[in-house]
Protein backbone atom coordinates (compact mmCIF):
# COMPACT_ATOMS: atom_id res chain seq x y z
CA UNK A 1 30.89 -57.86 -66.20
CA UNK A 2 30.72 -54.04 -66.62
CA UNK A 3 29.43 -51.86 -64.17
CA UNK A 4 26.30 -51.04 -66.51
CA UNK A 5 25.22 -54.69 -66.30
CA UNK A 6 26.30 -55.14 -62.44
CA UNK A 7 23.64 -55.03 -59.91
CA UNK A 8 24.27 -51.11 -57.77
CA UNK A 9 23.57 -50.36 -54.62
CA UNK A 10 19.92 -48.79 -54.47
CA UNK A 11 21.35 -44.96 -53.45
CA UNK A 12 24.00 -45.30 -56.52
CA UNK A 13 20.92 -46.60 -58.87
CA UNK A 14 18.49 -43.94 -57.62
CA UNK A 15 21.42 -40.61 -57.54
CA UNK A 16 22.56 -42.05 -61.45
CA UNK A 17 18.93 -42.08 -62.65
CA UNK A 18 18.82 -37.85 -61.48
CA UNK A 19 16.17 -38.00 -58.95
CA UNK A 20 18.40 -37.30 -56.16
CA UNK A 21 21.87 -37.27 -54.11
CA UNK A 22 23.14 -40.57 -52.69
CA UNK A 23 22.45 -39.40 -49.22
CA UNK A 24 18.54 -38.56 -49.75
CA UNK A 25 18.09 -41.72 -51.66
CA UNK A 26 18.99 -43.19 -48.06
CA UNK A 27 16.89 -41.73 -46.52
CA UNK A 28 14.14 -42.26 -48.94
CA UNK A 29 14.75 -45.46 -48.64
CA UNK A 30 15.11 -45.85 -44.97
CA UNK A 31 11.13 -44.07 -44.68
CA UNK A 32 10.43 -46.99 -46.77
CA UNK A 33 9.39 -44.77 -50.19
CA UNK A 34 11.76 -47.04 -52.22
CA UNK A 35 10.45 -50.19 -53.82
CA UNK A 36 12.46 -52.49 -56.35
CA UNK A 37 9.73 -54.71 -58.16
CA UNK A 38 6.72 -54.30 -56.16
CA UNK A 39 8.73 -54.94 -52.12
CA UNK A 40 10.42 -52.14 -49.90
CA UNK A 41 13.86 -51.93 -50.53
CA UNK A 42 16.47 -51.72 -47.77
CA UNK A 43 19.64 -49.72 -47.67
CA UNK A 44 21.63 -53.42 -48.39
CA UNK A 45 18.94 -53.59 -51.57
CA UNK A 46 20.87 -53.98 -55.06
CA UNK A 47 19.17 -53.14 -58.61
CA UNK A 48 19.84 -55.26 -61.64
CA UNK A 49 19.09 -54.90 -65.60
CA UNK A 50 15.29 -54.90 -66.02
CA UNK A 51 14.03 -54.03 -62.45
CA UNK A 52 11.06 -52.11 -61.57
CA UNK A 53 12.45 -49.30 -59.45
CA UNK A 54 9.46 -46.47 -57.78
CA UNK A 55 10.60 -43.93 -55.44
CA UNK A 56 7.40 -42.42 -53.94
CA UNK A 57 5.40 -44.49 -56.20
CA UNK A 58 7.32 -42.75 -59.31
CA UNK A 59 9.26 -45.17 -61.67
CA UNK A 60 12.92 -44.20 -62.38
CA UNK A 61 15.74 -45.43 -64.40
CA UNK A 62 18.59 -44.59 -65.69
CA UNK A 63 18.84 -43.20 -69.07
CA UNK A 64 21.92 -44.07 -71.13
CA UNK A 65 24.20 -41.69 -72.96
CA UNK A 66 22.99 -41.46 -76.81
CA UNK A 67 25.46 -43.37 -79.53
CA UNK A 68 26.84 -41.59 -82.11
CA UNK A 69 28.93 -43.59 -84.37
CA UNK A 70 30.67 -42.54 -87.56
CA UNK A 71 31.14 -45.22 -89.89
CA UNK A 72 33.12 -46.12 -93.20
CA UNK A 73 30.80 -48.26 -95.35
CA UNK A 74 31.64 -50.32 -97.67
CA UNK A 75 30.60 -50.70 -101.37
CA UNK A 76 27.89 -53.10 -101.52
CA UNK A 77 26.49 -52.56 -97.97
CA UNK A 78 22.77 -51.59 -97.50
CA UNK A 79 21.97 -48.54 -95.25
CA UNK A 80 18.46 -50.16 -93.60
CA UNK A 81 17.99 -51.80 -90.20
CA UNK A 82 16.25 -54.64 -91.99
CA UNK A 83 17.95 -57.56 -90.74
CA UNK A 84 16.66 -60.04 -93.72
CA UNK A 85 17.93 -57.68 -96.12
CA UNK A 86 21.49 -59.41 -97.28
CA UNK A 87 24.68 -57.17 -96.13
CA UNK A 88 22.75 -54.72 -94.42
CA UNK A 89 24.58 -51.87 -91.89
CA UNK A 90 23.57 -53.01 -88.44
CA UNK A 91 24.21 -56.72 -89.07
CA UNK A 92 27.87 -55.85 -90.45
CA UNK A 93 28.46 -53.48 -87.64
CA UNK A 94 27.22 -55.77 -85.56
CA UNK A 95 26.66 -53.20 -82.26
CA UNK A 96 25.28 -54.35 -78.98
CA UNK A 97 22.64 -51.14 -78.36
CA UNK A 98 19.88 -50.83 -80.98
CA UNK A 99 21.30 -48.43 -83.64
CA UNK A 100 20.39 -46.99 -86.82
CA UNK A 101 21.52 -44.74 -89.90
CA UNK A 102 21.16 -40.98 -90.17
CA UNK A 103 20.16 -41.03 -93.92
CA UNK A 104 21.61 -43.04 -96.67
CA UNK A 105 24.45 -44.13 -98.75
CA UNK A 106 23.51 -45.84 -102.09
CA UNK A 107 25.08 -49.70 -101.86
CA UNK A 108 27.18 -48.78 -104.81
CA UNK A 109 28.87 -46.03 -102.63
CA UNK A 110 31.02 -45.56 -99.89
CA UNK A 111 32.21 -43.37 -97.16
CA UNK A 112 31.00 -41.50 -94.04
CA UNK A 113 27.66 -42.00 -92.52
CA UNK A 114 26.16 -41.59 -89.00
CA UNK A 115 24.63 -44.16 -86.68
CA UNK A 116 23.28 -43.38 -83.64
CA UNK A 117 20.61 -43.95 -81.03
CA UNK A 118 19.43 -40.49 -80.95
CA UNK A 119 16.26 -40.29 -83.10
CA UNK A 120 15.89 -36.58 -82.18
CA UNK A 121 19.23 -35.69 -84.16
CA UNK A 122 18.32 -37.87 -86.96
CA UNK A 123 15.39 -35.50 -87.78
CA UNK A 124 17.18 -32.52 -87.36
CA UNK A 125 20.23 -33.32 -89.41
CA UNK A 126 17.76 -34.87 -92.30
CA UNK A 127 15.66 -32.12 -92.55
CA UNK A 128 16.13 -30.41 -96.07
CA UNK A 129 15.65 -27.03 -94.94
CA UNK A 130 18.45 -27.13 -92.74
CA UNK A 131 21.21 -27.09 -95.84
CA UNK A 132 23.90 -29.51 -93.78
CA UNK A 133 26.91 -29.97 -95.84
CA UNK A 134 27.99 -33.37 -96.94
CA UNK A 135 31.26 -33.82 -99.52
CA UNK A 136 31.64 -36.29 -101.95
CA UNK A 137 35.23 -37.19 -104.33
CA UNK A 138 33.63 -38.77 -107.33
CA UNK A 139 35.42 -40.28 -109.84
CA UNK A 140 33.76 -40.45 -113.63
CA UNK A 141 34.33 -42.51 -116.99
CA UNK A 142 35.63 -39.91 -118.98
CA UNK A 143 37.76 -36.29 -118.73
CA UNK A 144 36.04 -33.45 -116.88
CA UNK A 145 35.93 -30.23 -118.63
CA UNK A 146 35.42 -26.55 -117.43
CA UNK A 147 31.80 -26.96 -119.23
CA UNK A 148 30.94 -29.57 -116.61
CA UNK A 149 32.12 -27.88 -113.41
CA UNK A 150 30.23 -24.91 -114.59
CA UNK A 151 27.22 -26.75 -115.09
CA UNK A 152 27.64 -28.99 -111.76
CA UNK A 153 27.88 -26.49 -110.00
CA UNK A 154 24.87 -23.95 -110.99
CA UNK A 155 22.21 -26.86 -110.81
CA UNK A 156 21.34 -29.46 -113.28
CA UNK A 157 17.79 -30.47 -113.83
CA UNK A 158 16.91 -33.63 -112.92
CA UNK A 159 14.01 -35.48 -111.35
CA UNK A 160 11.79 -32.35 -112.11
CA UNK A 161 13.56 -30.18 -110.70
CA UNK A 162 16.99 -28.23 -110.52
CA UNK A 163 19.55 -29.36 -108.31
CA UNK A 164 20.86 -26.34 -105.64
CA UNK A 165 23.68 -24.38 -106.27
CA UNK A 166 26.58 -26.05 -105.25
CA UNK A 167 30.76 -25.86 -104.71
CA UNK A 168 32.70 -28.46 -107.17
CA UNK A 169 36.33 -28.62 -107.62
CA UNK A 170 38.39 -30.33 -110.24
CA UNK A 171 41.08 -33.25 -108.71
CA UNK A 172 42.12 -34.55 -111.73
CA UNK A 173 41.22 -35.60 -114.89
CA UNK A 174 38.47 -37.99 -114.36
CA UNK A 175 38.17 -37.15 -110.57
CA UNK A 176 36.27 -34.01 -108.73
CA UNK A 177 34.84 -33.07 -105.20
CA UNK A 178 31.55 -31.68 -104.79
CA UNK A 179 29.84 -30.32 -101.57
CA UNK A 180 26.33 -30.63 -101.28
CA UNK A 181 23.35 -29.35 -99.07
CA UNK A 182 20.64 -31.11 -100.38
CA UNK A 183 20.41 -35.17 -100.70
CA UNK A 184 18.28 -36.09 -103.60
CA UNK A 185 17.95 -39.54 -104.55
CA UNK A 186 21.03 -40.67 -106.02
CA UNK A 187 21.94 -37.24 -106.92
CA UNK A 188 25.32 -36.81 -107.80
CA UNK A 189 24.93 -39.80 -110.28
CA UNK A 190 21.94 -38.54 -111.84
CA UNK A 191 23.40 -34.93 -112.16
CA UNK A 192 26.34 -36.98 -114.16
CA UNK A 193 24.16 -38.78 -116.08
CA UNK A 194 21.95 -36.06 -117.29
CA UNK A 195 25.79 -34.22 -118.79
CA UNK A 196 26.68 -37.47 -120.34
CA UNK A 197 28.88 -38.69 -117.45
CA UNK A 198 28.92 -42.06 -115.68
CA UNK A 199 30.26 -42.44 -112.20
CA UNK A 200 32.78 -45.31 -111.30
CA UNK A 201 33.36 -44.36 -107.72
CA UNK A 202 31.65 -42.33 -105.45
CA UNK A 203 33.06 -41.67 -101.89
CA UNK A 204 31.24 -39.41 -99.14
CA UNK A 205 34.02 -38.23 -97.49
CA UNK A 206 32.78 -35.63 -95.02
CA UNK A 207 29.44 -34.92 -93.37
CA UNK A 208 29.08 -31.26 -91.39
CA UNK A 209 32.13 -31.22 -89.30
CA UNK A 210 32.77 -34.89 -89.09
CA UNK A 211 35.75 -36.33 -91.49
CA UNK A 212 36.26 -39.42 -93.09
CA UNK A 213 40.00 -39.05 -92.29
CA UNK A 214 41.42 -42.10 -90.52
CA UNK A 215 38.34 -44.80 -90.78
CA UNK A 216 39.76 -47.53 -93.16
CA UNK A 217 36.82 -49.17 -94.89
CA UNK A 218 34.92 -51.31 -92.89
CA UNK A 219 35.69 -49.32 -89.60
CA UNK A 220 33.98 -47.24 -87.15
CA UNK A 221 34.40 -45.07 -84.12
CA UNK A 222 32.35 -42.52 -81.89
CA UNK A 223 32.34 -39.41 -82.30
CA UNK A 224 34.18 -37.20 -79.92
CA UNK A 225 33.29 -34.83 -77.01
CA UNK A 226 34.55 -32.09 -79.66
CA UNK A 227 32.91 -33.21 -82.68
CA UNK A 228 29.73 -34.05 -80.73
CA UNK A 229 29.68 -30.27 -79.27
CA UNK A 230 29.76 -28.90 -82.71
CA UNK A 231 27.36 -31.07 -84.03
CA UNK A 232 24.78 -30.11 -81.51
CA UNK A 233 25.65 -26.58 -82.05
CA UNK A 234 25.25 -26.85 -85.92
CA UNK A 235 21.77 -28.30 -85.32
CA UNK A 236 20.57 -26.30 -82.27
CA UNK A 237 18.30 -24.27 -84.86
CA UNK A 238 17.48 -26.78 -87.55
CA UNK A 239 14.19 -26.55 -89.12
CA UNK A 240 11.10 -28.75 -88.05
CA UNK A 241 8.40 -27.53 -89.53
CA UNK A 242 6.76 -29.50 -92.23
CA UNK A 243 7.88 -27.40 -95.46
CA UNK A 244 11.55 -28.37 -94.71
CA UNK A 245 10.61 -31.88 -95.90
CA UNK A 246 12.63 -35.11 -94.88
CA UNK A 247 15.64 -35.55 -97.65
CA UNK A 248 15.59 -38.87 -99.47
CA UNK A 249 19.62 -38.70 -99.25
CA UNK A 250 22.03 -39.36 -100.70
CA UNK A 251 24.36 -38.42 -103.29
């Protein structure tokens, strides 16, 4: 059993929730302002999952780190936390805490996309004022030509409106990369469509700082100290006002 689902000690349980030091929680607890479900606790007094701690009639706990996962999803995977919906995300990755996606990727697709338990980051990194890059190597049905980088790239109308200004690079001859910083609705498949193009494979392949690089299809991992830092800092002064309207995401 891990020490998150071990009873503590009452000081440890009271210090790790941020109310105080080890040492004052003893003595709290020794002028009897320390209860543990409704009876005085003792110094001897151990806390396990789901009990009612007060300290001076306040309820504490301990608040656990936020999850942030990045994930390689498979094609034919569906980005909702609606368990009776057939191969959705959070049944396949199968996690113990309650998580869910930042955004979308359409079940045709794969690639990178967030999970996380952090519903304050989800807003900020949606938001479509806040122009957060996301790259994408598509792969089409038939040669690309100069004419349809050009075009890509300086907006295509579709859905009523034009699609941002955006960078797109030639791989080979059926294959480009394209950044965006918007996430219309099936986007870079409609943008095809409207130049006569149809997509075959479509693979999200970087979102802000985090990479696809190393996740094999089907795998995930959290994100690290450094990547997490950046993040943070990329989304310390994200729009949240209500023009910069909630992307429908994705490609």
């Amino acid at each position: 059993m891990s020490e998150e689902t071990s009873a503590k000690r009452i000081n440890k349980y009271i210090s790790e929730t941020g109310y105080c030091s080890r040492r004052e929680a003893d003595r709290l607890v020794e002028a009897g302002k320390v209860t543990v479900n409704g009876v005085i606790a003792s110094l001897g007094t151990k806390v396990a999952t789901g009990d009612e701690v007060r300290v001076n009639n306040q309820l504490v706990s301990i608040q656990k780190e936020p999850l942030y996962i990045a994930f390689h999803k498979p094609i034919g995977i569906t980005c909702t936390t609606l368990r009776t919906v057939p191969d959705n995300i959070v049944e396949y990755i199968n996690h113990p805490e309650r998580i869910f996606p930042v955004g979308r990727l359409d079940k045709p697709s794969e690639g990178l996309i967030f999970l996380t338990t952090d519903g304050d980051i989800v807003n900020k990194i949606l938001r479509a004022g806040n122009q957060h890059e996301k790259e994408y190597v598509v792969t089409v049905d038939r040669p690309i030509t100069d004419d349809f980088i050009q075009r890509m790239s300086n907006g295509v109308a579709i859905m009523d409106t034009v699609t941002r200004k955006c960078k797109v690079t030639r791989e080979s001859n059926y294959r480009f990369r394209i950044i965006l910083t918007q996430g219309l609705n099936r986007q870079i498949r409609r943008m095809c469509k409207t130049l006569g193009y149809q997509v075959t494979k479509l693979v999200r392949v970087r979102i802000m700082n985090i990479h696809l690089d190393g996740l094999q299809e089907g795998q995930w991992r959290y994100f690290t100290k450094e990547e997490l830092l950046t993040i943070h800092e990329l989304v310390a002064n994200s729009v949240m006002t209500a023009e910069a309207s909630v992307i429908d995401d994705e490609e």
